[in-house]
C-alpha atoms as a PDB file:
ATOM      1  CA  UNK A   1      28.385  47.817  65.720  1.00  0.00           C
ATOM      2  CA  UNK A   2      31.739  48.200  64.387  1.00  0.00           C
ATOM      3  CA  UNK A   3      35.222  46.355  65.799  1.00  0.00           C
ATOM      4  CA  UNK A   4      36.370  49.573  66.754  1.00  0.00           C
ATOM      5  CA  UNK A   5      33.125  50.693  68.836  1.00  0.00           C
ATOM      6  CA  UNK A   6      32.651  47.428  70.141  1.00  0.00           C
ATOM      7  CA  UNK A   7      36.146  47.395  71.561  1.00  0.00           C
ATOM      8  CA  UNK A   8      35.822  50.929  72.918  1.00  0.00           C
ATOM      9  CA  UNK A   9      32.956  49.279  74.660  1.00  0.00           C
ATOM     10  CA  UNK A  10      34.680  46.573  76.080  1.00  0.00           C
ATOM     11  CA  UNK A  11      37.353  48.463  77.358  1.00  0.00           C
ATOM     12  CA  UNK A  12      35.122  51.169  78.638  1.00  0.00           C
ATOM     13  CA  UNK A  13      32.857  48.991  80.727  1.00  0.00           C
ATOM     14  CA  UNK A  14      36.091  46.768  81.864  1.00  0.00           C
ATOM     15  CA  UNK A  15      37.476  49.612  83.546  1.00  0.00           C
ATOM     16  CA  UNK A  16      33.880  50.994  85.394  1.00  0.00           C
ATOM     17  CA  UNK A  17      33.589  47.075  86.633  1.00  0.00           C
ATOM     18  CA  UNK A  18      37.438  47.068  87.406  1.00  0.00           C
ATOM     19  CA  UNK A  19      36.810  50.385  89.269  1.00  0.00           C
ATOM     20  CA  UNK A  20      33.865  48.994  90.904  1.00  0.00           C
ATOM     21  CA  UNK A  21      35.230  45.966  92.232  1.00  0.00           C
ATOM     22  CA  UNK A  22      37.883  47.981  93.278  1.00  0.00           C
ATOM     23  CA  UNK A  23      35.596  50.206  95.385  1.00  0.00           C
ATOM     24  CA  UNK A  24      33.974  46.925  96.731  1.00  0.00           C
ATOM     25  CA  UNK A  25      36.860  45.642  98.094  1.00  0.00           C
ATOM     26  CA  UNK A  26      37.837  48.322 100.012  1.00  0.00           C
ATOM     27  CA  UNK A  27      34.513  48.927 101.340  1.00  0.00           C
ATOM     28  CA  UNK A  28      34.308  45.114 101.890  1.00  0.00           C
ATOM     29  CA  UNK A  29      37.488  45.441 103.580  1.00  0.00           C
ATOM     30  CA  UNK A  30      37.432  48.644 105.534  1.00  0.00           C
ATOM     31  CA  UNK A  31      33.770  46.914 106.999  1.00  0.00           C
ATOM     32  CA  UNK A  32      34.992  43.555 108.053  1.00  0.00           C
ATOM     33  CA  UNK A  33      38.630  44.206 108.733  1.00  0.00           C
ATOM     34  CA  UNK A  34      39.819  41.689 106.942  1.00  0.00           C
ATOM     35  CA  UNK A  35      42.303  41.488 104.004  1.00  0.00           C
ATOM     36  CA  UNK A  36      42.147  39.056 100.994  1.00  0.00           C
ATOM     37  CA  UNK A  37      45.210  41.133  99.107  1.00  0.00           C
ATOM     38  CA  UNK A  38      47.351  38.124  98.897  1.00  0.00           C
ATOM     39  CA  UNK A  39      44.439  36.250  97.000  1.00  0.00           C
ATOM     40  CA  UNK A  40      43.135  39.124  95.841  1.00  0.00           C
ATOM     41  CA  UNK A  41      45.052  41.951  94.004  1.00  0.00           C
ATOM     42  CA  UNK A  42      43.887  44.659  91.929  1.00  0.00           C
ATOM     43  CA  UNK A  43      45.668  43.818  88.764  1.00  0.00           C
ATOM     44  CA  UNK A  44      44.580  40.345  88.578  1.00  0.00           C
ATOM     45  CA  UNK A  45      40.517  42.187  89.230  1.00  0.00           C
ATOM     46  CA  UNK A  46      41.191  44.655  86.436  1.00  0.00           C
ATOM     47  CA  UNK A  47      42.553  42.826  83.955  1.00  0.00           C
ATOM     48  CA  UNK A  48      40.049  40.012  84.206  1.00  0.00           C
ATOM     49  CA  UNK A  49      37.247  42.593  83.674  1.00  0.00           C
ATOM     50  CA  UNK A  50      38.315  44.157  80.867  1.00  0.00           C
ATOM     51  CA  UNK A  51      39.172  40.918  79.171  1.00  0.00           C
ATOM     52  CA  UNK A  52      35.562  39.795  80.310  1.00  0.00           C
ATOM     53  CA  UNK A  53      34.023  43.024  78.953  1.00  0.00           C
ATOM     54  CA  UNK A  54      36.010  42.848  76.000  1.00  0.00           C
ATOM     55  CA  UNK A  55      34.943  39.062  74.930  1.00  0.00           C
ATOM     56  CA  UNK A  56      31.303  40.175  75.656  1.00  0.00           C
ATOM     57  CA  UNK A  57      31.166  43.303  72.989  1.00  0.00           C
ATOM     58  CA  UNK A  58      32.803  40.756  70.556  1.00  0.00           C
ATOM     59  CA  UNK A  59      29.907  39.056  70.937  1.00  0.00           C
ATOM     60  CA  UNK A  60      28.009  41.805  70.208  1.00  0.00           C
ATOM     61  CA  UNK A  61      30.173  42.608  66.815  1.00  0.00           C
ATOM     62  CA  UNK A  62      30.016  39.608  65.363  1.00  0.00           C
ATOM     63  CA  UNK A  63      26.106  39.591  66.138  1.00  0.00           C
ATOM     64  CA  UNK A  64      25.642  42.692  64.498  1.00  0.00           C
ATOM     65  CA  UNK A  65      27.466  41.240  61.355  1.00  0.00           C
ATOM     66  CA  UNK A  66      25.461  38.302  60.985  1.00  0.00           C
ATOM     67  CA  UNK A  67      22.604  40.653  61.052  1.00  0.00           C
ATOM     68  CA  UNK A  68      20.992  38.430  63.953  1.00  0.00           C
ATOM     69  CA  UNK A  69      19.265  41.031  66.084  1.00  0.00           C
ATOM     70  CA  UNK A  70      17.944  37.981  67.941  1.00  0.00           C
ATOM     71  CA  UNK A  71      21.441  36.668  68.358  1.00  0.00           C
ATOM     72  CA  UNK A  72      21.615  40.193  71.204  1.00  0.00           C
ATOM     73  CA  UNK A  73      18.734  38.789  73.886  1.00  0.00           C
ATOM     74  CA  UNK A  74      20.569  35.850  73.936  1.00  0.00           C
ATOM     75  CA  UNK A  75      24.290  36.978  74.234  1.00  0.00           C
ATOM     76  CA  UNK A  76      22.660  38.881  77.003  1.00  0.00           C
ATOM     77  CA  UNK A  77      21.334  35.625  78.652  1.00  0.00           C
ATOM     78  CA  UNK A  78      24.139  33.692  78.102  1.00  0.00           C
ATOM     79  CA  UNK A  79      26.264  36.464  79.877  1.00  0.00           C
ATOM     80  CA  UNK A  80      24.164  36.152  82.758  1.00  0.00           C
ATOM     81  CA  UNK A  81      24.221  32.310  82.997  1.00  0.00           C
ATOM     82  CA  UNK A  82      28.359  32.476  82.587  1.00  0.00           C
ATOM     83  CA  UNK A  83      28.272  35.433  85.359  1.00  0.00           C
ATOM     84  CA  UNK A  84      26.687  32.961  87.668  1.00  0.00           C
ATOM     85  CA  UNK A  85      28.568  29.692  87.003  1.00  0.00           C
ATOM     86  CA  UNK A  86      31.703  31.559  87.608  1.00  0.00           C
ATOM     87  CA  UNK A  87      30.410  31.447  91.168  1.00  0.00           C
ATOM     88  CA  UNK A  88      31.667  27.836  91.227  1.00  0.00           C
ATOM     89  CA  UNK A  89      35.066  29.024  91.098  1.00  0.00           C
ATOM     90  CA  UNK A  90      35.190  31.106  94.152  1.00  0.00           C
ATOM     91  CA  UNK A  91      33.188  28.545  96.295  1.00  0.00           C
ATOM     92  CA  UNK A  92      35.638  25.670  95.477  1.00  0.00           C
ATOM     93  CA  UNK A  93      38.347  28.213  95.734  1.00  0.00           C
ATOM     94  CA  UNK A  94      41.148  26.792  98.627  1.00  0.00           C
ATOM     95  CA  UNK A  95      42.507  29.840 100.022  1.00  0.00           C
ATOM     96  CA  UNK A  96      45.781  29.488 102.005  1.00  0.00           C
ATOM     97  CA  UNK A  97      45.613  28.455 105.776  1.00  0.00           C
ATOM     98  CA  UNK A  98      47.576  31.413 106.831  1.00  0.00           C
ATOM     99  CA  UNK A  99      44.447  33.828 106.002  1.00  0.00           C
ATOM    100  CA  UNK A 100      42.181  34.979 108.153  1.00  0.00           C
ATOM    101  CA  UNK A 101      38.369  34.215 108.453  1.00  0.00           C
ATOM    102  CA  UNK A 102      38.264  32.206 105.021  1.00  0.00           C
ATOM    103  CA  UNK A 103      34.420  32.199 105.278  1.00  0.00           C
ATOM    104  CA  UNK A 104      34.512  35.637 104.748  1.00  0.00           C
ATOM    105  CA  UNK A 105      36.204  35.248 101.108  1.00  0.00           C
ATOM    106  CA  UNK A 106      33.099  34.433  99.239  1.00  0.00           C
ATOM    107  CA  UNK A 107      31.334  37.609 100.061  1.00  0.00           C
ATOM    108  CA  UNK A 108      33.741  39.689  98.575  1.00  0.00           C
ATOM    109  CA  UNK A 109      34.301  37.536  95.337  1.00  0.00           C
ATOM    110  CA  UNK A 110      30.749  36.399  94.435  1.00  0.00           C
ATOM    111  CA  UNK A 111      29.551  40.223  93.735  1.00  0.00           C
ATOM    112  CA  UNK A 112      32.123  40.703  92.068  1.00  0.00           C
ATOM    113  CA  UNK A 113      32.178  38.737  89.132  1.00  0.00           C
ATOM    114  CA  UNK A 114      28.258  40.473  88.157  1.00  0.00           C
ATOM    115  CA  UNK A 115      30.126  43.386  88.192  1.00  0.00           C
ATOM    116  CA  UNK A 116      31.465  43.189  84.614  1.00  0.00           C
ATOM    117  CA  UNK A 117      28.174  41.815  83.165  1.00  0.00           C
ATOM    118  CA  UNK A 118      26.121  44.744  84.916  1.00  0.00           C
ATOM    119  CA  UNK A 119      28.853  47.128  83.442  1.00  0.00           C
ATOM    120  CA  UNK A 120      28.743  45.629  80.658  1.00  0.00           C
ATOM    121  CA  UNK A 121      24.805  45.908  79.713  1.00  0.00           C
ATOM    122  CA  UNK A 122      24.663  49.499  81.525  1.00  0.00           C
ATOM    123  CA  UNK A 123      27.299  51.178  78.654  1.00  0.00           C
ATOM    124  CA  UNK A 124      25.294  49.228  75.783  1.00  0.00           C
ATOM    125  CA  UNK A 125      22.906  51.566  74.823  1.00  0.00           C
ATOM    126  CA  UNK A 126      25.855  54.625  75.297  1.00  0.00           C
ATOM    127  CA  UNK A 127      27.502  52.945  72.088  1.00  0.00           C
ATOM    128  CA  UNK A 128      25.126  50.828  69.858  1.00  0.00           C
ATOM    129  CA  UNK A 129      22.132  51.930  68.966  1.00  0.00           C
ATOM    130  CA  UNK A 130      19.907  49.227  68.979  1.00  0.00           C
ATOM    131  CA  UNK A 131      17.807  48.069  65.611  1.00  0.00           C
ATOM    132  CA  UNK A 132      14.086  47.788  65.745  1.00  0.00           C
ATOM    133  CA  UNK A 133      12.680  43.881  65.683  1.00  0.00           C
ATOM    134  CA  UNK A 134      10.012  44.466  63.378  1.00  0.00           C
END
């Protein structure tokens, strides 16, 4: 995979996650009345998924210039393990005391950061064609 595929990726799959989580939220929202906006804004959820899905095909690039096809399985591991143990973040996460139901906050946030990963290893196969392992 070339720099400029892999960053068509990245940007590709950062918006369907950014999109996503911005579907979630409103769903999330509209469901539970509540309303995380002033913790949560749409920018800050778009920009931090296409930076995620960006850093993740550059993964990908520079495995496919090493020639590591083995190097792919475990990116895609390792994007998975990093997807969960940003979970920590949003759990320790203090939100303000002037919003309401705080316990609420974490089921909004935790889906959301798989949402770049899964975007991310959905639009693979779109734009790299994968080498055979034998």
């Amino acid at each position: 995979m070339n720099l400029k595929k892999g960053i068509l990726l990245g940007l590709t799959s950062g918006i369907v996650a950014g999109g996503v989580s911005m579907l979630y939220n409103q769903v999330y929202s509209t469901a539970f009345y509540i309303d995380f906006n002033s913790v949560l804004n749409a920018t800050g959820m778009f920009i931090s998924c296409i930076i995620g899905c960006i850093l993740m095909a550059l993964g990908y690039v520079i495995a496919a210039r090493l020639k590591r096809p083995l190097l792919i399985p475990i990116l895609n591991v390792l994007y998975c393990i990093l997807s969960f143990a940003s979970i920590i973040g949003v759990l320790s996460f203090k939100l303000p005391l002037d919003v309401e139901f705080p316990e609420m906050f974490p089921g909004l946030a935790v889906p959301m950061h798989f949402f770049p990963a899964l975007s991310f290893l959905a639009l693979v196969p779109f734009f790299w064609k994968h080498e055979s392992r034998n």
